[in-house]
Structure formats: structure tokens, C-alpha cells
N, C-alpha and C. Protein backbone atom coordinates (compact mmCIF):
# COMPACT_ATOMS: atom_id res chain seq x y z
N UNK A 1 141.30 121.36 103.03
CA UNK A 1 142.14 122.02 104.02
C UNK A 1 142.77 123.29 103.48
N UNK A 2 142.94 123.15 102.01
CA UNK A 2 144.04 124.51 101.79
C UNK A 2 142.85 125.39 101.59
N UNK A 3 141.32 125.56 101.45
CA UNK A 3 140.52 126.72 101.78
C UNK A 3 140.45 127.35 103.05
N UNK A 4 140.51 126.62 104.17
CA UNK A 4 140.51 126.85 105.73
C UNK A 4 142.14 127.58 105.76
N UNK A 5 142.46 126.80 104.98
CA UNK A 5 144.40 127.69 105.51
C UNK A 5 144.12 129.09 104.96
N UNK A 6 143.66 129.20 103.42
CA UNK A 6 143.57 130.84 102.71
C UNK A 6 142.31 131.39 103.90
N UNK A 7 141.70 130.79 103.92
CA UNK A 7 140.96 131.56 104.95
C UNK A 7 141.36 132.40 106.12
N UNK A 8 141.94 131.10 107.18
CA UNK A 8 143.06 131.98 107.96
C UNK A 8 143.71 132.63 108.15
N UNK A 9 144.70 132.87 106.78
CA UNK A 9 145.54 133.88 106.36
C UNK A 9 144.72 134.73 105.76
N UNK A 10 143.70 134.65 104.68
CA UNK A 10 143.41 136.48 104.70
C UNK A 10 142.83 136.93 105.61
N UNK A 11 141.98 136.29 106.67
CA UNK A 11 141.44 136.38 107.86
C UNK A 11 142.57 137.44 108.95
N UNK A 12 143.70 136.98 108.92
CA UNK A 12 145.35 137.13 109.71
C UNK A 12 145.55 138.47 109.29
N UNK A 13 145.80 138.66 107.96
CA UNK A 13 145.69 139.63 106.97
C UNK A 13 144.78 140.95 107.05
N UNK A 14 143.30 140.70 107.38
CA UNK A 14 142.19 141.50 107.73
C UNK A 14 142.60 142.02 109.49
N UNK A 15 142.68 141.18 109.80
CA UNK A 15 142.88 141.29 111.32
C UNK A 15 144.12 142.30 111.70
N UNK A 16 144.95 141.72 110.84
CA UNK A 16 146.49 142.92 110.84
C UNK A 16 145.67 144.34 110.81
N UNK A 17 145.24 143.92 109.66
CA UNK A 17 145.37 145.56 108.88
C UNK A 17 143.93 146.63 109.64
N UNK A 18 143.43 145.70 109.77
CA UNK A 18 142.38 146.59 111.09
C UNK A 18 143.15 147.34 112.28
N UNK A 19 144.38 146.12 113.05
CA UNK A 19 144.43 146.40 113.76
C UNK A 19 145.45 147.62 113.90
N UNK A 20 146.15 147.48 112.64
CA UNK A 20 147.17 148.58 112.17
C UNK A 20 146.27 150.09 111.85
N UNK A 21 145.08 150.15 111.15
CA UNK A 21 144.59 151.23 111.16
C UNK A 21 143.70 151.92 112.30
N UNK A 22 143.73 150.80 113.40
CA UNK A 22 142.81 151.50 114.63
C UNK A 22 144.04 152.11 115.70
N UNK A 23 145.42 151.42 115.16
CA UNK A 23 146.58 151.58 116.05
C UNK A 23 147.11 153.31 115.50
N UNK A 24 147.12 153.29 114.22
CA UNK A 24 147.78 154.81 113.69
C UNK A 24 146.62 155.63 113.26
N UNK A 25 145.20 155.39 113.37
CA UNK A 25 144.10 155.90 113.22
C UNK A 25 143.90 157.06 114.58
N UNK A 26 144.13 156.26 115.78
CA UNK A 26 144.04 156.78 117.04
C UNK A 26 145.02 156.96 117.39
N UNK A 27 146.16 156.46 117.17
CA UNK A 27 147.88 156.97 117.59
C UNK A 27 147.71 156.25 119.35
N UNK A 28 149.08 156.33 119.83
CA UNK A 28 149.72 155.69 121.08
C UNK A 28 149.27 157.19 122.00
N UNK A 29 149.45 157.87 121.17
CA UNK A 29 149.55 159.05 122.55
C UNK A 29 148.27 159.69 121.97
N UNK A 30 147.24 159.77 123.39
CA UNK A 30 145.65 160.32 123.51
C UNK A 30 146.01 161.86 124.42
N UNK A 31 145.59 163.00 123.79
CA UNK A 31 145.73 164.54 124.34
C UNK A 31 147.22 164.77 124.96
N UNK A 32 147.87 164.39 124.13
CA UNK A 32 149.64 164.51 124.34
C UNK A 32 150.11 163.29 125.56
N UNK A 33 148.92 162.60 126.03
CA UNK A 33 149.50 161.23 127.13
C UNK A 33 150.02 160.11 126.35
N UNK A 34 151.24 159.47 126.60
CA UNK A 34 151.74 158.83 126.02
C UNK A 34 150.99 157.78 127.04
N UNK A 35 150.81 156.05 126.59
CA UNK A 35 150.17 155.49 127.44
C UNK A 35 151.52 154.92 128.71
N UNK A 36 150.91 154.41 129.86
CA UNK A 36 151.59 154.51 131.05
C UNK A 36 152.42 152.59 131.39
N UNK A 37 153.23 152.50 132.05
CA UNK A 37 153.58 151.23 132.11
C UNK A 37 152.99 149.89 132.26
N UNK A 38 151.69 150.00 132.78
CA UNK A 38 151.17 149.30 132.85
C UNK A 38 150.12 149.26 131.80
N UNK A 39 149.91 149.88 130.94
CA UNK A 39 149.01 149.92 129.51
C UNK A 39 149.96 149.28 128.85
N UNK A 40 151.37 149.61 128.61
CA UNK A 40 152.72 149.25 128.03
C UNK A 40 152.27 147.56 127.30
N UNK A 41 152.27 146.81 128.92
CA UNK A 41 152.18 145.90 129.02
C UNK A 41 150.79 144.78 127.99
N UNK A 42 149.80 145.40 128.01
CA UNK A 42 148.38 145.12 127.88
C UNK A 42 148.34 145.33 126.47
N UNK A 43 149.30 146.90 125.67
CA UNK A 43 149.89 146.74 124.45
C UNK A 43 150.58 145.66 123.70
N UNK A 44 151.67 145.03 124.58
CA UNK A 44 151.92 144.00 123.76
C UNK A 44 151.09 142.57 123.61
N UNK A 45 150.29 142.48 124.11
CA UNK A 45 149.69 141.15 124.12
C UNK A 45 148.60 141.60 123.01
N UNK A 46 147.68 142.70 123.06
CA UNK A 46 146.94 143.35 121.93
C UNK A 46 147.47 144.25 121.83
N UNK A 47 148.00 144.90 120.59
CA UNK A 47 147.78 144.61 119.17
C UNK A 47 149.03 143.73 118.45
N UNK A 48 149.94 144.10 119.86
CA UNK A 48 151.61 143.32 119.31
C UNK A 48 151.53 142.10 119.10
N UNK A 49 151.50 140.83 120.18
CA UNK A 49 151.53 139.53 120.50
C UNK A 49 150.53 138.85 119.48
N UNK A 50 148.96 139.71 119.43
CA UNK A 50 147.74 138.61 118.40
C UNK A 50 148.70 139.29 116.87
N UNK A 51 148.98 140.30 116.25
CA UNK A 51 149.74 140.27 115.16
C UNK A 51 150.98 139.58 114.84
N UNK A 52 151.91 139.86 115.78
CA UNK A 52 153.25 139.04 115.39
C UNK A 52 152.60 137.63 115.04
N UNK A 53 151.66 136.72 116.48
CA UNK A 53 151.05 135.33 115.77
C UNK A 53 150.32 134.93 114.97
N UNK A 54 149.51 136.31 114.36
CA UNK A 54 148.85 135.46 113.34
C UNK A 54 149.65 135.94 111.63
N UNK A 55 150.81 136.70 111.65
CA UNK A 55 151.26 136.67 110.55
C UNK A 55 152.38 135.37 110.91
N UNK A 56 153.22 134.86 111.97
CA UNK A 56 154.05 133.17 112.47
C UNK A 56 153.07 132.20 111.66
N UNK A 57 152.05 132.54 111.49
CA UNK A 57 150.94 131.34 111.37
C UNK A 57 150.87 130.97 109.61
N UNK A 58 151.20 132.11 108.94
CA UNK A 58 151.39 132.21 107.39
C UNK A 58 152.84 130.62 107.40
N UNK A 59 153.42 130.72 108.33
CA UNK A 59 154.53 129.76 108.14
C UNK A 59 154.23 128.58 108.74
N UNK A 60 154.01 128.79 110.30
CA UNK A 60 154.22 127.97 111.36
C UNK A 60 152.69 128.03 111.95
N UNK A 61 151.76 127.32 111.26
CA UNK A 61 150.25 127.90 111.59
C UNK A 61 150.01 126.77 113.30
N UNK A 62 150.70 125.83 114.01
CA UNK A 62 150.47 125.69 115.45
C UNK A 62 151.09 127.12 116.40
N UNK A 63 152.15 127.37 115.96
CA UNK A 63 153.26 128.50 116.55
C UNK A 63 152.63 129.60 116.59
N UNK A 64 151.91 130.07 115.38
CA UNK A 64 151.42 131.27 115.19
C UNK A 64 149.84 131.56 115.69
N UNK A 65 149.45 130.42 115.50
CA UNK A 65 148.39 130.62 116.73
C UNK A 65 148.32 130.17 117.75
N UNK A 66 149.11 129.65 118.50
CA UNK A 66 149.55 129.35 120.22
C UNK A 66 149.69 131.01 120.24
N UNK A 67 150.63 131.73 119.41
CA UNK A 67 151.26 133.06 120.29
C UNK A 67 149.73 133.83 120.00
N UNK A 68 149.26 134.07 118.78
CA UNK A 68 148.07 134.43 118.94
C UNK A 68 146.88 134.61 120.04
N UNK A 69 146.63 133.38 119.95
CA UNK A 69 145.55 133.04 120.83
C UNK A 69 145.68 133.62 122.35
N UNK A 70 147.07 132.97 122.89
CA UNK A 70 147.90 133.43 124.19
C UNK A 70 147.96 134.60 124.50
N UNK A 71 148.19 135.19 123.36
CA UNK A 71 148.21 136.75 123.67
C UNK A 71 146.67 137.80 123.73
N UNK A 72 145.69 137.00 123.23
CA UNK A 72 144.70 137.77 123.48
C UNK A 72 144.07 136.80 124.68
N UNK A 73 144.26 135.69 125.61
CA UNK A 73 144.13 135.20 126.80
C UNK A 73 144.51 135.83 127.54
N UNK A 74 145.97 135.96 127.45
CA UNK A 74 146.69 137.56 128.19
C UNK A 74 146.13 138.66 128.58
N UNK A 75 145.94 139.16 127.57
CA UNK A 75 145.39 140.31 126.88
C UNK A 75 143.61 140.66 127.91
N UNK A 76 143.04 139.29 127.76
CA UNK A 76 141.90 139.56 128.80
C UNK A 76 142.12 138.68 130.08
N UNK A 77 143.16 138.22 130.94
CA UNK A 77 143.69 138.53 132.14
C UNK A 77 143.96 139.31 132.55
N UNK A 78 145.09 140.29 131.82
CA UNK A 78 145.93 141.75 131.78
C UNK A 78 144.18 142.53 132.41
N UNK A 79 143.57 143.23 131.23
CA UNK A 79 142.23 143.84 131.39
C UNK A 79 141.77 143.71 132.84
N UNK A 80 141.27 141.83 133.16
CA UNK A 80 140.56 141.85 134.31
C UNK A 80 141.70 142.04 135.39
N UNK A 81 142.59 141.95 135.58
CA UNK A 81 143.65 142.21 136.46
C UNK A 81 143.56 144.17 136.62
N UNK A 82 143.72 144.34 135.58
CA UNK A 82 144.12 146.37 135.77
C UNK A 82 142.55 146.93 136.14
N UNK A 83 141.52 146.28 135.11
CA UNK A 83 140.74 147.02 135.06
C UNK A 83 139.30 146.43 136.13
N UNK A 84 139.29 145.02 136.45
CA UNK A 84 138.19 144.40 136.99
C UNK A 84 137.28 144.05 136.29
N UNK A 85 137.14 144.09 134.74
CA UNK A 85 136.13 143.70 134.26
C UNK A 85 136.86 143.24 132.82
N UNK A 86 135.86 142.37 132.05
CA UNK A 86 136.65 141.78 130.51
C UNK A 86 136.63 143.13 129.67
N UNK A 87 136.86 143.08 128.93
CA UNK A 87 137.09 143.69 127.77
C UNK A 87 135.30 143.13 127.01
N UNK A 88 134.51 144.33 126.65
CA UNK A 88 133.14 144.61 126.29
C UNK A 88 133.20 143.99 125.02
N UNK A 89 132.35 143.45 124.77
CA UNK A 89 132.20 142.45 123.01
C UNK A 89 133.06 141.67 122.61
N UNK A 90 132.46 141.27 121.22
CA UNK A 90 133.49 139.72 120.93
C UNK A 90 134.69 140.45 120.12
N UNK A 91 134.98 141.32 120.50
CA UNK A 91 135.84 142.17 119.02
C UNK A 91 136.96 141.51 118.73
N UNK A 92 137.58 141.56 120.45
CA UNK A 92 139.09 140.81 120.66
C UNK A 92 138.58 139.49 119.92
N UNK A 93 138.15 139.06 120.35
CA UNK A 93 138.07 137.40 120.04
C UNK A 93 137.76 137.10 118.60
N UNK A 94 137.28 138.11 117.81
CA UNK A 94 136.70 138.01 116.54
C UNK A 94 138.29 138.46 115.64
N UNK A 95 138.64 139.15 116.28
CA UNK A 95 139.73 139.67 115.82
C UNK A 95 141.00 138.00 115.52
N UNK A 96 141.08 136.79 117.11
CA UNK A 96 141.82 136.35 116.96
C UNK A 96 140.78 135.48 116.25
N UNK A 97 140.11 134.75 115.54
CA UNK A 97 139.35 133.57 115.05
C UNK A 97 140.28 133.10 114.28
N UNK A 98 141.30 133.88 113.04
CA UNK A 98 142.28 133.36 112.41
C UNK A 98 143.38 132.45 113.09
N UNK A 99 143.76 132.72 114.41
CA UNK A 99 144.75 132.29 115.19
C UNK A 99 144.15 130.34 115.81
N UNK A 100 142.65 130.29 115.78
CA UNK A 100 141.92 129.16 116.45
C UNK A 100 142.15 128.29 115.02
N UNK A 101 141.54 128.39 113.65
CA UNK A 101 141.82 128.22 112.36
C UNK A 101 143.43 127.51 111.95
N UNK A 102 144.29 128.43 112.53
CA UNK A 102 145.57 128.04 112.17
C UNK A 102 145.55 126.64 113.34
N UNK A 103 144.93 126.66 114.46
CA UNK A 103 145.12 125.59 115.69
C UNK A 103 144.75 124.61 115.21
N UNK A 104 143.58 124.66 114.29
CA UNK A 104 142.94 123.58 114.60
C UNK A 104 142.76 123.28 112.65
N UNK A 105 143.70 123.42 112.22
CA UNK A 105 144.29 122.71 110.83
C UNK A 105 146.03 122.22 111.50
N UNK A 106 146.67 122.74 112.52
CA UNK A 106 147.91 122.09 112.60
C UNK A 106 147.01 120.86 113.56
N UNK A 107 146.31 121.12 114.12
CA UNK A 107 145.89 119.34 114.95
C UNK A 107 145.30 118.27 113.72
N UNK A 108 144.81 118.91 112.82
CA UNK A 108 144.07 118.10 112.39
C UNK A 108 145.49 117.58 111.21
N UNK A 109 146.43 118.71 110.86
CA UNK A 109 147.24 117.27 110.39
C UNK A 109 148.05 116.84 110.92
N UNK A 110 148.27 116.77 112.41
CA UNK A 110 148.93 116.08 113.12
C UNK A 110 148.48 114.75 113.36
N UNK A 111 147.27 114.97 113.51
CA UNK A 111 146.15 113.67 113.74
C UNK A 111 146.28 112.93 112.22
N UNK A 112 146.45 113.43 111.68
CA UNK A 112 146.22 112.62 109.88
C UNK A 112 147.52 111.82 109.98
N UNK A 113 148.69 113.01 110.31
CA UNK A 113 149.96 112.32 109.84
C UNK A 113 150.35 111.16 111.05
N UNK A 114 149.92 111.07 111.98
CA UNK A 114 150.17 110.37 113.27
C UNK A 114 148.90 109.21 113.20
């Protein structure tokens, strides 16, 4: 189990730091547009909501990937809601795999300890 946990976390770790360099790589504001209220929104669930949960998960690995996971569920509701269609490739989802990892080591020692 404690390989699947380091996994998760540098996994959490990779995932941050991608998502931190595609965030200040490309910046918030595209040809001086700052993005609009309803992008606002679609922001916090990706890149905010899957980061805040998968670094919760270094501590609280059910917590941190409930908010994880949730937030990139969000995240492609938000999409098909604004935009009508998912979000193209597994990127999002590859991105949260650390957050499923943290899920499914807190079930499995819930199940042990219960």
C-alpha cells in the first residue's frame, strides 16, 4: 500500500506542477482578455478544485480525492453545460488518476480496518 500512496502523491505532485506551468505558461489573460464570469467558474473546478484535492490527499487521501475527483466531474458538467460538448481527450482525467488512487487506498483501508 505505501507504493500506491508514493505513487499518488508524486503522481498529485506531477499533476500540480503541470498544471501550474500550463496555468503561468499561458497566463489568465489571452490578447489583454481577462477570462469572463462564467470561465471564472469552470477555473475553479480545473485547475483550482483538482489541485487544492490532490495536494488534501498528501494528508487526508478520501478528502483529497472526493474534492479532486468532484472537481474535475464539475469541471466536465461546467464544459458540457457552457460549451455543449466534453472537454477533447483523456487529459483532464489523466491529470486526476492521482485523486481515484488516493479513493481507492482510503476504501481499501477502511475495508481492512472495518
Amino acid at each position: 500500500m505505501n507504493i500506491l500512496r508514493w505513487i499518488a502523491r508524486l503522481g498529485s505532485l506531477l499533476s500540480v506542477a503541470f498544471v501550474l506551468l500550463f496555468l503561468f505558461g499561458e497566463g489568465l489573460v489571452v490578447n489583454g482578455v481577462w477570462p469572463t464570469a462564467t470561465e471564472w467558474v469552470g477555473l475553479l473546478f480545473f485547475p483550482l478544485g483538482l489541485a487544492i484535492g490532490l495536494l488534501i490527499g498528501w494528508r487526508n487521501e478520501l478528502g483529497g480525492g472526493l474534492i479532486a475527483a468532484g472537481s474535475i466531474a464539475a469541471f466536465y458538467v461546467w464544459n458540457f453545460a457552457v460549451r455543449g460538448s466534453l472537454p477533447a481527450g483523456p487529459y483532464f482525467l489523466v491529470l486526476a488518476l492521482p485523486a481515484l488512487i488516493y479513493i481507492g487506498l482510503a476504501w481499501r483501508e477502511s475495508a481492512v480496518a472495518g
